[in-house]
N, C-alpha and C. Protein backbone atom coordinates (compact mmCIF):
# COMPACT_ATOMS: atom_id res chain seq x y z
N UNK A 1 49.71 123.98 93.73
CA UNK A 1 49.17 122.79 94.37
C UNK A 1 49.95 122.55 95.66
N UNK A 2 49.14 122.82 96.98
CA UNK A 2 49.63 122.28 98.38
C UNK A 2 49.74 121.00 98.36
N UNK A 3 51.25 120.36 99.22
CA UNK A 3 50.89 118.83 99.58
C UNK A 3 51.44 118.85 101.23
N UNK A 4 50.63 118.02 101.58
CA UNK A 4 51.53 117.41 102.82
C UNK A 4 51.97 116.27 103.02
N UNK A 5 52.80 115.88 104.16
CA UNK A 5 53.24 114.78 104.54
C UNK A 5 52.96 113.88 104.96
N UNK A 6 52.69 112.64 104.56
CA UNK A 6 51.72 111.42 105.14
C UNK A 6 53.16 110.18 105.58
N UNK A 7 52.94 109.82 107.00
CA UNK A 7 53.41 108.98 107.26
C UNK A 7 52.80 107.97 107.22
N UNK A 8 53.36 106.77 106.52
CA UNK A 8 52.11 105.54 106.45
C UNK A 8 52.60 104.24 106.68
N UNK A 9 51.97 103.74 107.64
CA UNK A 9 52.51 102.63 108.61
C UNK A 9 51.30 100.92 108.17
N UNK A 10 52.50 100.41 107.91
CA UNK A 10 51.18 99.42 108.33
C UNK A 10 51.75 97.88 108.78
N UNK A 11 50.94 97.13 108.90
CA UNK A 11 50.89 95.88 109.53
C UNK A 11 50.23 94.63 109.11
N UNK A 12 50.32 93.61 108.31
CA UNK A 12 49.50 92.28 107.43
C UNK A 12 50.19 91.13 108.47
N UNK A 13 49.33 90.16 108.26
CA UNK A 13 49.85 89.08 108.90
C UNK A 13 51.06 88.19 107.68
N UNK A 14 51.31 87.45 108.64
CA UNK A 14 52.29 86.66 108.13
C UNK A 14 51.84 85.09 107.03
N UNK A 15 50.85 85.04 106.16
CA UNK A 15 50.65 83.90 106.05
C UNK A 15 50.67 84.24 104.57
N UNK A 16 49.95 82.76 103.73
CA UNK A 16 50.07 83.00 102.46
C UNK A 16 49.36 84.56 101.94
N UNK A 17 48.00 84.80 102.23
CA UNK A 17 47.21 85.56 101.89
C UNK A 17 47.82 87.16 102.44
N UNK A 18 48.37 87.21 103.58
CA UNK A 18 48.92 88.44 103.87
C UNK A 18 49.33 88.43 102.77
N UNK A 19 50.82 87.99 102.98
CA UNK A 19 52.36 88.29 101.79
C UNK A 19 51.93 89.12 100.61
N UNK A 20 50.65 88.19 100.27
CA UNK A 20 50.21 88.37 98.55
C UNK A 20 50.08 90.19 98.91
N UNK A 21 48.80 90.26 100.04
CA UNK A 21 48.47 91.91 100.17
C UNK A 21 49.26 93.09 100.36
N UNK A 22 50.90 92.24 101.25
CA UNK A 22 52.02 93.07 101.88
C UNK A 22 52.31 93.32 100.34
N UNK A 23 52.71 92.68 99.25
CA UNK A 23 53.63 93.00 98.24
C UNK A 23 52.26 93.84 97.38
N UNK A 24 51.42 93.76 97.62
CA UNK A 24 50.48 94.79 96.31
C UNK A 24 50.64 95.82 97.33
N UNK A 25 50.21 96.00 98.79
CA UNK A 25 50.17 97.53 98.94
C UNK A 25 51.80 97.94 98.75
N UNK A 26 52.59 96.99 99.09
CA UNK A 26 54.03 97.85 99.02
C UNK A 26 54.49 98.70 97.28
N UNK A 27 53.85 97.69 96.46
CA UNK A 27 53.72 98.23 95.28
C UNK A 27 53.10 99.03 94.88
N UNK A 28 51.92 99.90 95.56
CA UNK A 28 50.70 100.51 95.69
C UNK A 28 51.67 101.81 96.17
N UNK A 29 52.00 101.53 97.16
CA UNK A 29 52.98 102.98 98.10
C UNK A 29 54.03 103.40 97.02
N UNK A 30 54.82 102.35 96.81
CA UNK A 30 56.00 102.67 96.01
C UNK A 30 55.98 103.48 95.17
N UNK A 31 54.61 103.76 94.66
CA UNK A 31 54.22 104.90 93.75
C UNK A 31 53.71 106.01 94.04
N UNK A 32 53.65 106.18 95.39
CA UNK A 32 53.38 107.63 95.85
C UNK A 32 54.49 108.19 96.77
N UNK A 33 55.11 107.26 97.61
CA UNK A 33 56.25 107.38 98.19
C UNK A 33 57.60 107.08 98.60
N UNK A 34 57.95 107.14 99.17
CA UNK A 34 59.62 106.81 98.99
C UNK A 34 59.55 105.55 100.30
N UNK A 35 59.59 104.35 100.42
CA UNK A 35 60.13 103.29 101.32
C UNK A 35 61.24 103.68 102.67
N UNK A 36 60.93 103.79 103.83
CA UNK A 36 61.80 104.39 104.57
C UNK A 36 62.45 103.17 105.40
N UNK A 37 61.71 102.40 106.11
CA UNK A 37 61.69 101.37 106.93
C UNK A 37 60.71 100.06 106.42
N UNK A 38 61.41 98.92 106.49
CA UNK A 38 60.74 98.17 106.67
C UNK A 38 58.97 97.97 106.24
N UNK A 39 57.98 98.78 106.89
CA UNK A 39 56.89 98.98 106.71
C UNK A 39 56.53 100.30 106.58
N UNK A 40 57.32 101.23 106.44
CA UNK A 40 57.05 102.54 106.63
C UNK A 40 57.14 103.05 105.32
N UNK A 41 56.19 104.23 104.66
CA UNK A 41 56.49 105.01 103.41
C UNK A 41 56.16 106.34 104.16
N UNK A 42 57.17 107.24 103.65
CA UNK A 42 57.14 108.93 103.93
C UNK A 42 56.26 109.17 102.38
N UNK A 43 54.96 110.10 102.48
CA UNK A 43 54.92 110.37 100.80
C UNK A 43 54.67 111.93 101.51
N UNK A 44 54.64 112.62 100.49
CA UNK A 44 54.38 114.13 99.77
C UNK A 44 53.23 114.34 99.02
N UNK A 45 52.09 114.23 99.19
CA UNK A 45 50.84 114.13 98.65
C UNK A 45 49.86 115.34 98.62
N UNK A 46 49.50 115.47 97.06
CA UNK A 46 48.14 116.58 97.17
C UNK A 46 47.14 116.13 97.74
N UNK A 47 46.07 116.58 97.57
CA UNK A 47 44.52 116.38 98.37
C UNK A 47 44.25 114.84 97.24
N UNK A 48 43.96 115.33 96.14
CA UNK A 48 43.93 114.19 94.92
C UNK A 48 44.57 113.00 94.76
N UNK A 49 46.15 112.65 95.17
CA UNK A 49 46.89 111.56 95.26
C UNK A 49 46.73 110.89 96.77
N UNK A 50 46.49 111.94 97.84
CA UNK A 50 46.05 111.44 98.68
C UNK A 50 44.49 110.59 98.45
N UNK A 51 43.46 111.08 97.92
CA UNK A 51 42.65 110.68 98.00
C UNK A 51 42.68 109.12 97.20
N UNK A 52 43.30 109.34 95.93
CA UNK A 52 43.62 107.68 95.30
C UNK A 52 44.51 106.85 96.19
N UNK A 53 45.40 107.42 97.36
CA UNK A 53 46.04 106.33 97.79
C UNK A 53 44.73 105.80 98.88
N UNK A 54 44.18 106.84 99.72
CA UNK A 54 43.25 105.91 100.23
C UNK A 54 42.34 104.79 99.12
N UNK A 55 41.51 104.88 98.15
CA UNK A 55 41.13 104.23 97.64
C UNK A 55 41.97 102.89 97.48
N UNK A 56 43.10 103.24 97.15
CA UNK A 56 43.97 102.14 96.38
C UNK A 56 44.07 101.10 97.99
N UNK A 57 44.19 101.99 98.96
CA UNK A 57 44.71 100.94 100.15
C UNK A 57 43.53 99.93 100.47
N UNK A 58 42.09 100.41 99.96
CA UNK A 58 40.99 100.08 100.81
C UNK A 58 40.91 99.12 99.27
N UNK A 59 41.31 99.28 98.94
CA UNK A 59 40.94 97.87 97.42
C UNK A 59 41.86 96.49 97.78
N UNK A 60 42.81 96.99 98.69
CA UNK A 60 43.71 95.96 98.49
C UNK A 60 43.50 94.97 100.32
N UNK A 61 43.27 95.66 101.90
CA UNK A 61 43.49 95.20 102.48
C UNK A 61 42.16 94.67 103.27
N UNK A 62 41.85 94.07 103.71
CA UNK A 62 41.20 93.12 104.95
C UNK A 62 41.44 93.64 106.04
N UNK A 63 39.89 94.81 106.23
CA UNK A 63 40.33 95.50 107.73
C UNK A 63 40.40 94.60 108.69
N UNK A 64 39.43 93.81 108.66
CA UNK A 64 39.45 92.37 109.85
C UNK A 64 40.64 92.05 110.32
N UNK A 65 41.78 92.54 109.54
CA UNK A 65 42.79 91.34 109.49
C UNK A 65 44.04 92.24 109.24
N UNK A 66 44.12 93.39 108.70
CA UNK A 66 45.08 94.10 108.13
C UNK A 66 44.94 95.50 109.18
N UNK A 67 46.35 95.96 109.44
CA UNK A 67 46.37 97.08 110.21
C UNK A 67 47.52 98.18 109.26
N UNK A 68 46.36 99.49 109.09
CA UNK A 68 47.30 100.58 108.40
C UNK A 68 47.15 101.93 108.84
N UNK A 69 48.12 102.89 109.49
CA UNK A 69 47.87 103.15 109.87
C UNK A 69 48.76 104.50 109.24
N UNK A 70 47.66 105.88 108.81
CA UNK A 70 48.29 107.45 108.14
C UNK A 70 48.15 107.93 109.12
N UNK A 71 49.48 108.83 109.44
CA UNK A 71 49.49 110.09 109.92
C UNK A 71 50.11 111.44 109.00
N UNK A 72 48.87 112.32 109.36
CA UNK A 72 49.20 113.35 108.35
C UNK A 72 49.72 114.64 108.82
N UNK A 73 51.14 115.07 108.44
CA UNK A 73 51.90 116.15 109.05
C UNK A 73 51.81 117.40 108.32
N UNK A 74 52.17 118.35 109.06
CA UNK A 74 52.65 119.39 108.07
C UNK A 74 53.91 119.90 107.75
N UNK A 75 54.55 121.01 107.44
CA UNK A 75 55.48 121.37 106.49
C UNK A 75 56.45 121.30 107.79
N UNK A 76 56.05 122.11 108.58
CA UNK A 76 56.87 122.26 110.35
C UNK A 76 56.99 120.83 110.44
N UNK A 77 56.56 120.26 111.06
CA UNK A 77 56.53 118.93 111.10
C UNK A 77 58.06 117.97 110.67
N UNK A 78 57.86 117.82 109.28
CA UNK A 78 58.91 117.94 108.60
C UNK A 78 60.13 118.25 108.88
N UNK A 79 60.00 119.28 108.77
CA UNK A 79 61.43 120.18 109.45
C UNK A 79 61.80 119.79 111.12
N UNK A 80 60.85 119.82 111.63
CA UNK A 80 61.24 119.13 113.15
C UNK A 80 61.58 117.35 113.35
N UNK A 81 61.44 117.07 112.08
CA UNK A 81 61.66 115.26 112.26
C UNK A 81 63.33 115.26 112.67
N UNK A 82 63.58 114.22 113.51
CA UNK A 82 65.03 113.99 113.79
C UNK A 82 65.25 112.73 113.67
N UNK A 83 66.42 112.45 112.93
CA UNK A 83 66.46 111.02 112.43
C UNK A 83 67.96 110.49 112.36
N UNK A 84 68.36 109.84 113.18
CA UNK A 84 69.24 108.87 112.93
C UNK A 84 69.90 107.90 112.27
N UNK A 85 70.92 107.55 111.24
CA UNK A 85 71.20 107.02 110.37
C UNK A 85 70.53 107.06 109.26
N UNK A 86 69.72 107.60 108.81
CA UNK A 86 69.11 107.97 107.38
C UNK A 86 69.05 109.81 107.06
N UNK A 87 68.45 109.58 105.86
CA UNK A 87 68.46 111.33 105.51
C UNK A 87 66.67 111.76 106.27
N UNK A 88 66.72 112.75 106.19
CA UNK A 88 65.08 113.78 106.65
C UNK A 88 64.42 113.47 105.28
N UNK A 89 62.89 113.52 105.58
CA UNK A 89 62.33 113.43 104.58
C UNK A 89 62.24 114.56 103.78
N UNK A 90 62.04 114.31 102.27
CA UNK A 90 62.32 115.15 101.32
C UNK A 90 61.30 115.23 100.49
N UNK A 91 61.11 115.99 100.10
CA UNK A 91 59.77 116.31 99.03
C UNK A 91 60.73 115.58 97.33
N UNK A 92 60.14 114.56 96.87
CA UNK A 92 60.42 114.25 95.59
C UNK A 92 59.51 114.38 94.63
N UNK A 93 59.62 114.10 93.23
CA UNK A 93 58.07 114.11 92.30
C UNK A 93 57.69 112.98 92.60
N UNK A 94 56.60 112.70 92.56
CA UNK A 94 55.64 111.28 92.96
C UNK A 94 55.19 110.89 91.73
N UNK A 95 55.58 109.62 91.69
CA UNK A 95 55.62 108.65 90.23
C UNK A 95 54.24 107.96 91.01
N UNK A 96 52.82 107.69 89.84
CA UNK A 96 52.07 106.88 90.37
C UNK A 96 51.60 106.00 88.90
N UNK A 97 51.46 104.66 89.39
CA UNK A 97 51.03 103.72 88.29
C UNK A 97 49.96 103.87 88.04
C-alpha cells in the first residue's frame, strides 16, 4: 500500500460556532496525522484514509465560512522539506477513530 504526504492547513473563524468546528476537525486530523503547528497537520495517507479524511472534513466545516486548505506531496518532496526548530516529517502508523 502507497501513501503520500498531505499537508493540511486550515483556517475557522474565531467565534462560538468556529471553536466548536476548530476542536472537531482538530480531533478529526489528530487521527490521521501528527499536529505540527498551530493549524497545521503533516499526515502519511493511502488513497482510502485519504479519501475518509476528505469526507470527515466536509461533514464537519462551513465552506462559506471555513478555509482548508491540502496540499499533496510526494516522497521527494519530503525529503527536500527544510525545517527549523522541529524534526522533518516522518512517516508514523496512522491511528484513526
Amino acid at each position: 500500500m502507497s501513501t503520500l504526504f498531505y499537508l493540511v492547513i486550515y483556517d475557522l473563524p474565531y467565534d462560538k460556532a468556529g471553536n466548536k468546528r476548530r476542536n472537531r476537525l482538530h480531533k478529526l486530523l489528530s487521527g490521521f496525522g501528527k499536529w505540527t503547528q498551530y493549524s497545521v497537520f503533516e499526515c502519511f495517507l493511502s488513497d482510502m484514509q485519504f479519501a475518509k479524511l476528505q469526507v470527515g472534513i466536509q461533514k464537519i466545516i462551513k465552506p462559506q465560512e471555513d478555509a482548508v486548505r491540502i496540499y499533496i506531496l510526494d516522497a521527494s518532496a519530503v525529503k527536500r522539506t527544510v525545517t527549523y526548530g522541529s524534526d522533518k516529517p516522518t512517516h508514523r502508523d496512522t491511528i484513526l477513530f
